[in-house]
N, C-alpha and C. Protein backbone atom coordinates (compact mmCIF):
# COMPACT_ATOMS: atom_id res chain seq x y z
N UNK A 1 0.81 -1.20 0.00
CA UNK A 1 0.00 0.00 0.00
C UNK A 1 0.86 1.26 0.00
N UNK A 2 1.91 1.17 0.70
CA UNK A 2 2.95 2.42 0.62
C UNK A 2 3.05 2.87 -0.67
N UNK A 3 3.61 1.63 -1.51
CA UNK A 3 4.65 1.87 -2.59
C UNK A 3 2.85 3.07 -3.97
N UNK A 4 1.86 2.39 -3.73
CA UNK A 4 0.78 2.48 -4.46
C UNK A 4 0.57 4.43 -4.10
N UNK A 5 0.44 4.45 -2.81
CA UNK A 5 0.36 5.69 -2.07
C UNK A 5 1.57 6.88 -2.57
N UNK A 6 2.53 6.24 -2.70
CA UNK A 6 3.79 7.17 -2.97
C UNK A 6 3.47 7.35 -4.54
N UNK A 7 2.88 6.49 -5.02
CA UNK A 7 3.10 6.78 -6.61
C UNK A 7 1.93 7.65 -6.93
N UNK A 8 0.67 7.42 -6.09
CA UNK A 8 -0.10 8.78 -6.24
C UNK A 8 0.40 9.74 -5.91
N UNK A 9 1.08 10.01 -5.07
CA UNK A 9 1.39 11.12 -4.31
C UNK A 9 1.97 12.38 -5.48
N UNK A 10 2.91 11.23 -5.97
CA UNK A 10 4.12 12.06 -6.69
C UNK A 10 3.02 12.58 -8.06
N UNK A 11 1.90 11.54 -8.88
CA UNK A 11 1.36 11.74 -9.74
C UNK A 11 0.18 12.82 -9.56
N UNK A 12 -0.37 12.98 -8.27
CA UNK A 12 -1.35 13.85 -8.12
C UNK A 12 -0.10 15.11 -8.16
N UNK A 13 0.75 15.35 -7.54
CA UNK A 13 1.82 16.80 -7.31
C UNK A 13 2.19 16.86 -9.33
N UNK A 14 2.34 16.04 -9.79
CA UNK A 14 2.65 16.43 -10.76
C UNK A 14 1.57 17.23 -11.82
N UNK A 15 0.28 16.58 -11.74
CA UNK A 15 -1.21 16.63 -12.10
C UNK A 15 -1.43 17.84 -12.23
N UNK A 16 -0.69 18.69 -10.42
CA UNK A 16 -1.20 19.75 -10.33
C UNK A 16 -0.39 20.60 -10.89
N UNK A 17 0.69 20.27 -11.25
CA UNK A 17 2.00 21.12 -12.00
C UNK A 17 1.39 21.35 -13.23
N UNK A 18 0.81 19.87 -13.94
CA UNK A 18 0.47 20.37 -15.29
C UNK A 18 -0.77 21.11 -14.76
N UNK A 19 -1.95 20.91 -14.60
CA UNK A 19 -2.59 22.01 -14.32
C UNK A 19 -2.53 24.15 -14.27
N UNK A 20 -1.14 23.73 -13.64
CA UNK A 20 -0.96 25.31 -13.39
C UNK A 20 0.35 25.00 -13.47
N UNK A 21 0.65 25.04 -14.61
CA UNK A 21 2.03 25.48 -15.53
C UNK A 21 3.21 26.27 -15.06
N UNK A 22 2.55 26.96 -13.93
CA UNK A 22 3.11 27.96 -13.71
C UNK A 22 3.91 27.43 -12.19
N UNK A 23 3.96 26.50 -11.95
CA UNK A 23 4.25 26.10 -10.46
C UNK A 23 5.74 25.53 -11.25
N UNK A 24 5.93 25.43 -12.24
CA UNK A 24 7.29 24.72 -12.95
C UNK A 24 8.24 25.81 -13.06
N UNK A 25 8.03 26.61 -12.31
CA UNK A 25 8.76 27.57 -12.71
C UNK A 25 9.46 28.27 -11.26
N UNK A 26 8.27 27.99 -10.27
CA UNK A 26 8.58 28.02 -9.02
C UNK A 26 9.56 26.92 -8.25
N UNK A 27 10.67 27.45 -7.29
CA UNK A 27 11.97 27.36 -6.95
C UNK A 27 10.92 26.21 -5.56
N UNK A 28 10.34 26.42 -5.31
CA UNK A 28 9.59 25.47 -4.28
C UNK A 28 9.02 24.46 -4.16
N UNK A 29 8.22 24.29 -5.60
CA UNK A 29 8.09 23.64 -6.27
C UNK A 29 8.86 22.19 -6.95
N UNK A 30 9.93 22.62 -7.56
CA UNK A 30 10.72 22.00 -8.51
C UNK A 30 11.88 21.33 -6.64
N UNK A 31 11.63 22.14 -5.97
CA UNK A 31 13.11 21.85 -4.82
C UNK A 31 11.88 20.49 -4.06
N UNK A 32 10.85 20.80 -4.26
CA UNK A 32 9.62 19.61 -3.44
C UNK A 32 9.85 18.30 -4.41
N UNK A 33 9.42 18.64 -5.94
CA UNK A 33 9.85 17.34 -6.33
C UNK A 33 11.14 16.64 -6.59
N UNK A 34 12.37 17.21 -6.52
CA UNK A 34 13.46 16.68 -5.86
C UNK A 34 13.45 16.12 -4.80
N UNK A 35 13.06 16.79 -3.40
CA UNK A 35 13.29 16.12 -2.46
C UNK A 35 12.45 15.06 -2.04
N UNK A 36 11.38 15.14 -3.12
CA UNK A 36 10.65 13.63 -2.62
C UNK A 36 10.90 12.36 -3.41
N UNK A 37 11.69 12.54 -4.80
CA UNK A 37 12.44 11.71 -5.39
C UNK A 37 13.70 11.16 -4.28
N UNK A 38 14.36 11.94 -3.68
CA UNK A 38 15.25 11.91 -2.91
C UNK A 38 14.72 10.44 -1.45
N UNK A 39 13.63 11.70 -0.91
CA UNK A 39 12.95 10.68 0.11
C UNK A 39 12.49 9.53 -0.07
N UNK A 40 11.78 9.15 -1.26
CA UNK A 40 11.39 7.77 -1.86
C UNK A 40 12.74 6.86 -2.20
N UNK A 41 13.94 7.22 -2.96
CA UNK A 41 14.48 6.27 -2.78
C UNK A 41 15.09 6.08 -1.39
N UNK A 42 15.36 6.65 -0.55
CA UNK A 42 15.72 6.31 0.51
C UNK A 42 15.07 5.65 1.21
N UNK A 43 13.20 5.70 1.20
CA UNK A 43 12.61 4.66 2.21
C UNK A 43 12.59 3.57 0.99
N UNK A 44 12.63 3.65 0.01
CA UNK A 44 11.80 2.44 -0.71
C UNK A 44 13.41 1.30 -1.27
N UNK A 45 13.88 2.23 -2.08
CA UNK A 45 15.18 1.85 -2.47
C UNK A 45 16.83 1.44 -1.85
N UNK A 46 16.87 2.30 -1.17
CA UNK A 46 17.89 2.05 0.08
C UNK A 46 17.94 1.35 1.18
N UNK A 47 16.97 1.61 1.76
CA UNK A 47 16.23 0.60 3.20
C UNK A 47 15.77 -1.01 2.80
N UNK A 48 15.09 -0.57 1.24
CA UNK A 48 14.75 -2.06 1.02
C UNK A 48 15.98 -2.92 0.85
N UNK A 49 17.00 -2.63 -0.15
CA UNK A 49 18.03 -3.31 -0.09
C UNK A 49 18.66 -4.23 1.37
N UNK A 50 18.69 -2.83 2.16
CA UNK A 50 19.20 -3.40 3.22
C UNK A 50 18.46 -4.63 4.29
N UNK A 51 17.13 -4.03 4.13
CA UNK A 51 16.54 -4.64 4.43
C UNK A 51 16.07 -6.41 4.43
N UNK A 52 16.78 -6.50 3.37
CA UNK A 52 16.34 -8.19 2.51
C UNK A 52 18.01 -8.98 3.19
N UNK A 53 18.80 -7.41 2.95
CA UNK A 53 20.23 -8.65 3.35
C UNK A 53 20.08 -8.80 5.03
N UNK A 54 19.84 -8.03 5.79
CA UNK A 54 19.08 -8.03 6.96
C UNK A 54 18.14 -9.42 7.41
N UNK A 55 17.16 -9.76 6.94
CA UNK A 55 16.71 -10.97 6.58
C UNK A 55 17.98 -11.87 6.47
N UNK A 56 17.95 -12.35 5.29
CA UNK A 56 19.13 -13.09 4.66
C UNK A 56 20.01 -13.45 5.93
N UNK A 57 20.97 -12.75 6.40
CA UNK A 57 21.69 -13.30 7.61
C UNK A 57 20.68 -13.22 8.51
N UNK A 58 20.18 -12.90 8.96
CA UNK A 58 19.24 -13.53 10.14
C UNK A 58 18.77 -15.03 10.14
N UNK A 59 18.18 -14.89 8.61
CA UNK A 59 17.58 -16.55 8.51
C UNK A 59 18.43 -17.77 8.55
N UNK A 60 19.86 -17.28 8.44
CA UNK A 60 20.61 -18.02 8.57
C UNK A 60 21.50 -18.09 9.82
N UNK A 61 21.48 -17.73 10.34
CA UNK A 61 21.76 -17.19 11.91
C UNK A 61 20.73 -17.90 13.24
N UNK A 62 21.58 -18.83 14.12
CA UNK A 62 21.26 -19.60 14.76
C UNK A 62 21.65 -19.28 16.58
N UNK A 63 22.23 -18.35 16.57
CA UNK A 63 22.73 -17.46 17.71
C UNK A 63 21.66 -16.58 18.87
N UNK A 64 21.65 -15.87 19.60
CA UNK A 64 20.49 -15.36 20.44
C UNK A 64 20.90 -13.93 20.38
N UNK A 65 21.81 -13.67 19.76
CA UNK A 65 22.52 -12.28 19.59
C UNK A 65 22.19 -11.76 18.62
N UNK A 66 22.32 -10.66 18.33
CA UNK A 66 22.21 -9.93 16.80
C UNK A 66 23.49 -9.99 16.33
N UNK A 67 23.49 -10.64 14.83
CA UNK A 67 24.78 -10.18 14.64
C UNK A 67 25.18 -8.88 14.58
N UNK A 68 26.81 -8.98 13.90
CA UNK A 68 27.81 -7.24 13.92
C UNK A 68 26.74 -7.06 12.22
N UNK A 69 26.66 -7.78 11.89
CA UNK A 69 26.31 -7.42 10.26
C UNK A 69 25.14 -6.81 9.90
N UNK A 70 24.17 -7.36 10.93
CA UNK A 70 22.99 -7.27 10.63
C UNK A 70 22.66 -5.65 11.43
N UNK A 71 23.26 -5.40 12.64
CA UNK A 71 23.24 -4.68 13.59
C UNK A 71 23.89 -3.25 12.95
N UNK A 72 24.74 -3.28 11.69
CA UNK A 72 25.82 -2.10 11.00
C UNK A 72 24.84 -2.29 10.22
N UNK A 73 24.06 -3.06 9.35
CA UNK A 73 22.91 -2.63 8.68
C UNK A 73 21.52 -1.65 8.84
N UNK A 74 20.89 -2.59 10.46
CA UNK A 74 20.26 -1.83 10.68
C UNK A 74 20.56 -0.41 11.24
N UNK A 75 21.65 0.04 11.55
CA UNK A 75 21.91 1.43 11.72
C UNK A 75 21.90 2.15 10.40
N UNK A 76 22.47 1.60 9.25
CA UNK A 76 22.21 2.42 8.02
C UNK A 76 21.11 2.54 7.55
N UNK A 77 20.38 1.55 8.19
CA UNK A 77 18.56 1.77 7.87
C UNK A 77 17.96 3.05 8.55
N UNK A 78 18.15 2.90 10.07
CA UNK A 78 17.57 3.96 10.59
C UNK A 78 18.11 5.58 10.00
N UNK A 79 19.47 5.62 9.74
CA UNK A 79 19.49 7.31 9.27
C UNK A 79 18.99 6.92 8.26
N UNK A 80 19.17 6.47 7.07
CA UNK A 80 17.66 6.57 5.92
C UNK A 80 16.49 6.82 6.14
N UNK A 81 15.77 6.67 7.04
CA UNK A 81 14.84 6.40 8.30
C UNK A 81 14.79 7.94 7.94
N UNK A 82 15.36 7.88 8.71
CA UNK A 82 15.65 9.55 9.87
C UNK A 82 15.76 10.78 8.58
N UNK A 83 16.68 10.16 7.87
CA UNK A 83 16.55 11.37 6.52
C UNK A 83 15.54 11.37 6.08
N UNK A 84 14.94 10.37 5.11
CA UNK A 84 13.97 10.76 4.90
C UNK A 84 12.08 11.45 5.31
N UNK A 85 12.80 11.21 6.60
CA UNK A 85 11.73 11.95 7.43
C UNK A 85 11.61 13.45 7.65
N UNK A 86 13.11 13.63 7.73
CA UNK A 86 14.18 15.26 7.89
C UNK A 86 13.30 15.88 6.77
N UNK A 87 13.11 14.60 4.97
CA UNK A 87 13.21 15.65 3.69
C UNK A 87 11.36 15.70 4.16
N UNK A 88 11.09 15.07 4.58
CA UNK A 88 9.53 15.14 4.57
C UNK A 88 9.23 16.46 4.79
N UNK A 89 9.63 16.76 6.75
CA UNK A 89 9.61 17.82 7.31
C UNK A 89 9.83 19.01 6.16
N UNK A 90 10.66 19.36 5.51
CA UNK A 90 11.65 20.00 4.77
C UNK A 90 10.62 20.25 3.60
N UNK A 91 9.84 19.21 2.87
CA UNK A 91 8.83 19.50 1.92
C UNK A 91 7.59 20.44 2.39
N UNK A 92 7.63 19.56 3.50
CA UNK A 92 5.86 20.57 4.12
C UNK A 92 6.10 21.39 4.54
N UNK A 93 7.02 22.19 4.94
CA UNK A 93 7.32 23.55 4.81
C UNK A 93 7.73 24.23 3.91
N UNK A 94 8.16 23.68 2.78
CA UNK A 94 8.44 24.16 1.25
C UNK A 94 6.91 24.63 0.88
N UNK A 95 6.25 23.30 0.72
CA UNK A 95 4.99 23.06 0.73
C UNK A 95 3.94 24.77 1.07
N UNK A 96 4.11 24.65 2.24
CA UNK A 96 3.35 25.48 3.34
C UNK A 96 4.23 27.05 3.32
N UNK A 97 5.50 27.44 3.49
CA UNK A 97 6.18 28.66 2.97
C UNK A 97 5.79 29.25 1.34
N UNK A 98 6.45 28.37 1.08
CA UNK A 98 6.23 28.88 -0.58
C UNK A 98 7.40 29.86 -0.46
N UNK A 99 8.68 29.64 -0.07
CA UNK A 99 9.66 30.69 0.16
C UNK A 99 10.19 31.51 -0.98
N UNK A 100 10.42 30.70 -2.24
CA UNK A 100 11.37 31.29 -3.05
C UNK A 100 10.56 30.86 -4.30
């Protein structure tokens, strides 16, 4: 449902670009759909990767510990995490300013 949600998201923002032509021209605009290209691959593309090798040694992993591997993974998950939450913040005030 995410992945379905994100692809409206981006297609309704674009919808409204063609609509009013004039938002393509705006610096707030054009910096929003960057940074949500940005934010999507990071939750969808980056995290997922990690995510599967994450799995992968786990399922094979017979220990009561976390491994070092899985454990240096999931930390690169969470700042992906964390960034792309940062660009969220960062849009809806693009969003909501309309600065430049």
């Amino acid at each position: 449902m995410a992945k379905v949600g994100s692809i409206i998201l981006i297609l309704s923002g674009l919808i409204m670009g063609a609509l009013n032509t004039s938002l393509f021209t705006q610096g707030w605009y054009i910096a929003s759909i960057v940074l949500y290209v940005i934010a999507h691959y990071l939750a969808v593309g980056y995290t997922g990767k990690r995510v599967k090798k994450v799995s992968e040694i786990l399922d094979g992993y017979k220990g009561s510990d976390i491994p070092a591997d899985a454990a240096a993974l999931n930390k690169q998950i969470a700042a992906a995490g964390m960034t792309a939450s940062l660009i969220a913040v960062v849009m809806i005030v693009l969003m909501s300013v309309k600065p430049f």
